[in-house]
C-alpha atoms as a PDB file:
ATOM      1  CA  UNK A   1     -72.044   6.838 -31.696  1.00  0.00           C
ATOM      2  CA  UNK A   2     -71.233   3.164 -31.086  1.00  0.00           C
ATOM      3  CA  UNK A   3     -72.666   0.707 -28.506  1.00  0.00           C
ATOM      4  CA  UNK A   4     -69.183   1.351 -26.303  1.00  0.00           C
ATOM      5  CA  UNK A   5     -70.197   4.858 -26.175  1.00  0.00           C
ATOM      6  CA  UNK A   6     -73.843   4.512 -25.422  1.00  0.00           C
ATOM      7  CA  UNK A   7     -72.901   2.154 -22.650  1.00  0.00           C
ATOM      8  CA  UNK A   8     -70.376   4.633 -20.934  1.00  0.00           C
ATOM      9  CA  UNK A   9     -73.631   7.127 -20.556  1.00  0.00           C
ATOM     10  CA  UNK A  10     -75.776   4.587 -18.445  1.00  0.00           C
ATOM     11  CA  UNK A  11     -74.614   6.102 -15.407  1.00  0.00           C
ATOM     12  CA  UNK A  12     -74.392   9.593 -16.663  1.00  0.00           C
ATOM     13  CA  UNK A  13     -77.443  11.505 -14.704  1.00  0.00           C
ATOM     14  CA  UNK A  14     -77.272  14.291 -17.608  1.00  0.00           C
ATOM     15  CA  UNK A  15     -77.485  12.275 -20.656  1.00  0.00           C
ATOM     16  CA  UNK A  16     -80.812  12.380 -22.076  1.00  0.00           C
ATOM     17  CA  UNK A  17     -82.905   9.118 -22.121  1.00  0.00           C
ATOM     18  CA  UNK A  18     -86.173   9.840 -21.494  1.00  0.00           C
ATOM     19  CA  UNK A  19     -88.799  10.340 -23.599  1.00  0.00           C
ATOM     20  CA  UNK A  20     -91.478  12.550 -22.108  1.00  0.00           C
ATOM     21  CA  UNK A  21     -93.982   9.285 -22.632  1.00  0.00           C
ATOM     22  CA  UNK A  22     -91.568   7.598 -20.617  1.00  0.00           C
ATOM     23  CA  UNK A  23     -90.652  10.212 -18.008  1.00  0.00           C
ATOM     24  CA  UNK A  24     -93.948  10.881 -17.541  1.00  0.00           C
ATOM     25  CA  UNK A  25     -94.825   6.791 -16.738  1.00  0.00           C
ATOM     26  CA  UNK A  26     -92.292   7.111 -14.403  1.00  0.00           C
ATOM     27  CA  UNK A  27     -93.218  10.311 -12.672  1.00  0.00           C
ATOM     28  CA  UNK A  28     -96.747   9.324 -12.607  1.00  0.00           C
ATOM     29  CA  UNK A  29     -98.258  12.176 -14.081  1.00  0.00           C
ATOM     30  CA  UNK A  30     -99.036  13.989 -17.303  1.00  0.00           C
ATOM     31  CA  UNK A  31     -97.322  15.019 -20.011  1.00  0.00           C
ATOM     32  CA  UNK A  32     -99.218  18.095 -19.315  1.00  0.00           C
ATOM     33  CA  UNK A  33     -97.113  18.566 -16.287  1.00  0.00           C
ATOM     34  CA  UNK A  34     -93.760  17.847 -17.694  1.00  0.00           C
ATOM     35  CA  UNK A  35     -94.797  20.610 -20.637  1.00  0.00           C
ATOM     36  CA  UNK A  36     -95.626  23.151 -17.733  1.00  0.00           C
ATOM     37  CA  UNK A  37     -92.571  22.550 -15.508  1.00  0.00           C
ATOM     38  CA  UNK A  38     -90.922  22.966 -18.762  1.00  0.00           C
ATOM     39  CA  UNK A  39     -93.058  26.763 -19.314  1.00  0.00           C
ATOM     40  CA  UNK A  40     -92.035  27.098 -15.776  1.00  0.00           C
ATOM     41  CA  UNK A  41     -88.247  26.783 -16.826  1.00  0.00           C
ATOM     42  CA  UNK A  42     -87.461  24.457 -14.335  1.00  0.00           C
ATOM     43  CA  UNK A  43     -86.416  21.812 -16.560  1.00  0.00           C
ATOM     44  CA  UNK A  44     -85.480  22.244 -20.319  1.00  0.00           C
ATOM     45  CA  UNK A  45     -85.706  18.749 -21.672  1.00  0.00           C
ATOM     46  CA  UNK A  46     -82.822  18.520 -24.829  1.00  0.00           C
ATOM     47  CA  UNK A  47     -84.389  17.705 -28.094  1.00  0.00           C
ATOM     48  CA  UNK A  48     -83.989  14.597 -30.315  1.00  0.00           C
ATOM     49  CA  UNK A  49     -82.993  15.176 -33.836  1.00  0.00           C
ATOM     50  CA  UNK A  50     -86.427  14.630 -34.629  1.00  0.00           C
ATOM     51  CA  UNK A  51     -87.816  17.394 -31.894  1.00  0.00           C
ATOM     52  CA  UNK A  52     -89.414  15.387 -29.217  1.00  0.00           C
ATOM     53  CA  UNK A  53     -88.508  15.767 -25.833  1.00  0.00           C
ATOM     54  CA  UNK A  54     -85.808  13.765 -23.663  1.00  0.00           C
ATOM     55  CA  UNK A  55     -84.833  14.071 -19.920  1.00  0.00           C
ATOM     56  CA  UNK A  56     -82.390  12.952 -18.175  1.00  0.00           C
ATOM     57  CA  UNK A  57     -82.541  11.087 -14.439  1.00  0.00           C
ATOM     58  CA  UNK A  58     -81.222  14.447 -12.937  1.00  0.00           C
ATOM     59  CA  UNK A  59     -84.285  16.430 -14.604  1.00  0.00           C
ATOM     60  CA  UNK A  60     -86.149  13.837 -13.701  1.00  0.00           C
ATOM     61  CA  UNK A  61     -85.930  14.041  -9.911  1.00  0.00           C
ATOM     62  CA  UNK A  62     -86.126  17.622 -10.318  1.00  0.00           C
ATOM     63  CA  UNK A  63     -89.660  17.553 -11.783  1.00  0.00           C
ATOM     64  CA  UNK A  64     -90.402  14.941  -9.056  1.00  0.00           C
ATOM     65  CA  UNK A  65     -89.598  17.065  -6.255  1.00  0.00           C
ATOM     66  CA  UNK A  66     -91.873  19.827  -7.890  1.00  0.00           C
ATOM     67  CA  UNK A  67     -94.589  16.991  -8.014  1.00  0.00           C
ATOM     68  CA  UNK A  68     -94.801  16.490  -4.342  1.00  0.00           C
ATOM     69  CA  UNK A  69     -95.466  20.209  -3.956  1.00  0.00           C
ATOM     70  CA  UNK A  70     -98.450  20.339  -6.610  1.00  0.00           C
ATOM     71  CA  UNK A  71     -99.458  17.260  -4.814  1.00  0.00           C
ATOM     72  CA  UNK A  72     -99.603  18.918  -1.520  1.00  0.00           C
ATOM     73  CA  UNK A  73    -101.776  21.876  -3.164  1.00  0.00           C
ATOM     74  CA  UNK A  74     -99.040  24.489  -4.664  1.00  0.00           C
ATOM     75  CA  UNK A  75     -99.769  25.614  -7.635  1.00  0.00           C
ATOM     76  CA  UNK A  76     -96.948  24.662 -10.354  1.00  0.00           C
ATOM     77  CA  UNK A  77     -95.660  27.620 -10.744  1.00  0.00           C
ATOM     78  CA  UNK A  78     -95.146  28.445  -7.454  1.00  0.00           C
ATOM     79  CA  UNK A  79     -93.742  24.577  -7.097  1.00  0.00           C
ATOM     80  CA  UNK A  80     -91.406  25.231  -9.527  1.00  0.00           C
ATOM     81  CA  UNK A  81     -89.864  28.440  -8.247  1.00  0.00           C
ATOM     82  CA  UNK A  82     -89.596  26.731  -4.408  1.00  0.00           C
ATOM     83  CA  UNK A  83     -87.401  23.848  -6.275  1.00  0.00           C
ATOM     84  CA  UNK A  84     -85.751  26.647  -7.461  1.00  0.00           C
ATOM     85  CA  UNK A  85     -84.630  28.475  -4.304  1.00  0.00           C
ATOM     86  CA  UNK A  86     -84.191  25.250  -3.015  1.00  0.00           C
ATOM     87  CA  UNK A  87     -81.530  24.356  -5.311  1.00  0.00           C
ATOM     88  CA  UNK A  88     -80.060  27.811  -4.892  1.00  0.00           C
ATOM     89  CA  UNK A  89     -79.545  27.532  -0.919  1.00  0.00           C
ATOM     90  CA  UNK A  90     -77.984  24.078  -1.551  1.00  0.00           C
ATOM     91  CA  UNK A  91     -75.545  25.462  -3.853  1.00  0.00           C
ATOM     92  CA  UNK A  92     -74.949  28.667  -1.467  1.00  0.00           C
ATOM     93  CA  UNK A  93     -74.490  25.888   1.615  1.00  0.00           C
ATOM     94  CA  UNK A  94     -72.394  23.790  -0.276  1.00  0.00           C
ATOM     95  CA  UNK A  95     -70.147  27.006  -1.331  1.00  0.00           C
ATOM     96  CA  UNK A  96     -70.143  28.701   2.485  1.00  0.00           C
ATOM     97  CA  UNK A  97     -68.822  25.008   3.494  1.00  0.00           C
ATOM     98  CA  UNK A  98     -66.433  25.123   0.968  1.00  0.00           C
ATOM     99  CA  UNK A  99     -64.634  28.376   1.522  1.00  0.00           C
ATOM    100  CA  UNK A 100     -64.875  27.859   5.683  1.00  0.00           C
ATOM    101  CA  UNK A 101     -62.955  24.748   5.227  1.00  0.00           C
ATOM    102  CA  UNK A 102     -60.425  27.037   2.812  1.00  0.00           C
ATOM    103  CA  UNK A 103     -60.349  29.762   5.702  1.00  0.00           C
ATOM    104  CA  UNK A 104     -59.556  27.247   8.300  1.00  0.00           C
ATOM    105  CA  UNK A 105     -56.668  26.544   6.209  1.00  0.00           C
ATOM    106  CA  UNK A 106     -53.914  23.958   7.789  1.00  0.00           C
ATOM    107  CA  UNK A 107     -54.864  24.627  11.677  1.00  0.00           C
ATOM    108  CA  UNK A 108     -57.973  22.225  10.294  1.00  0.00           C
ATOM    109  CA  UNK A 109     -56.140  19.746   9.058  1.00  0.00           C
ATOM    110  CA  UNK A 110     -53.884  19.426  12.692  1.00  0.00           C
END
């Protein structure tokens, strides 16, 4: 991979950047807690070549919403699986809005 390349993935919210050290500082919490949201298969962090851990800003924001749960007193587990279903009725939302603007067909666009 060249520079050019590496540059094109700054923006990319899947590329893995993070190490968990890192992601971790910027979460502020453990490393602990990104291994059990990780348990929890909320997140599965990609592996360097050399094994160790790396998120990505979209993983990222996922284990941060899971945070503010255990924060608020939810156990992780149970934090994890409400980010879950969370994610699941924003997809479903974003898929019923989809198709009732297919149904409306060209009368919508009048």
């Amino acid at each position: 991979m060249t520079a050019d390349d590496s540059f094109g993935r700054l923006d990319d919210d899947d590329f893995p950047a993070y190490t968990m050290g890192r992601a971790a500082e910027m979460l502020g919490t453990t490393q602990g807690f990104l291994r059990a949201v990780g348990e929890a298969r909320l997140i599965t962090p990609l592996r360097s070549a050399g094994g160790h851990r790396r998120y990505s800003r979209y993983q990222l924001r996922i284990a941060a919403r899971a945070r503010e749960l255990v924060d608020q007193g939810t156990p992780v587990e149970a934090a994890c699986r409400i980010v879950i279903l969370e994610d699941q009725l924003q997809e479903a939302q974003r898929l019923n809005a989809k198709y009732r603007t297919a149904a409306a067909g060209p009368k919508a666009a009048a």
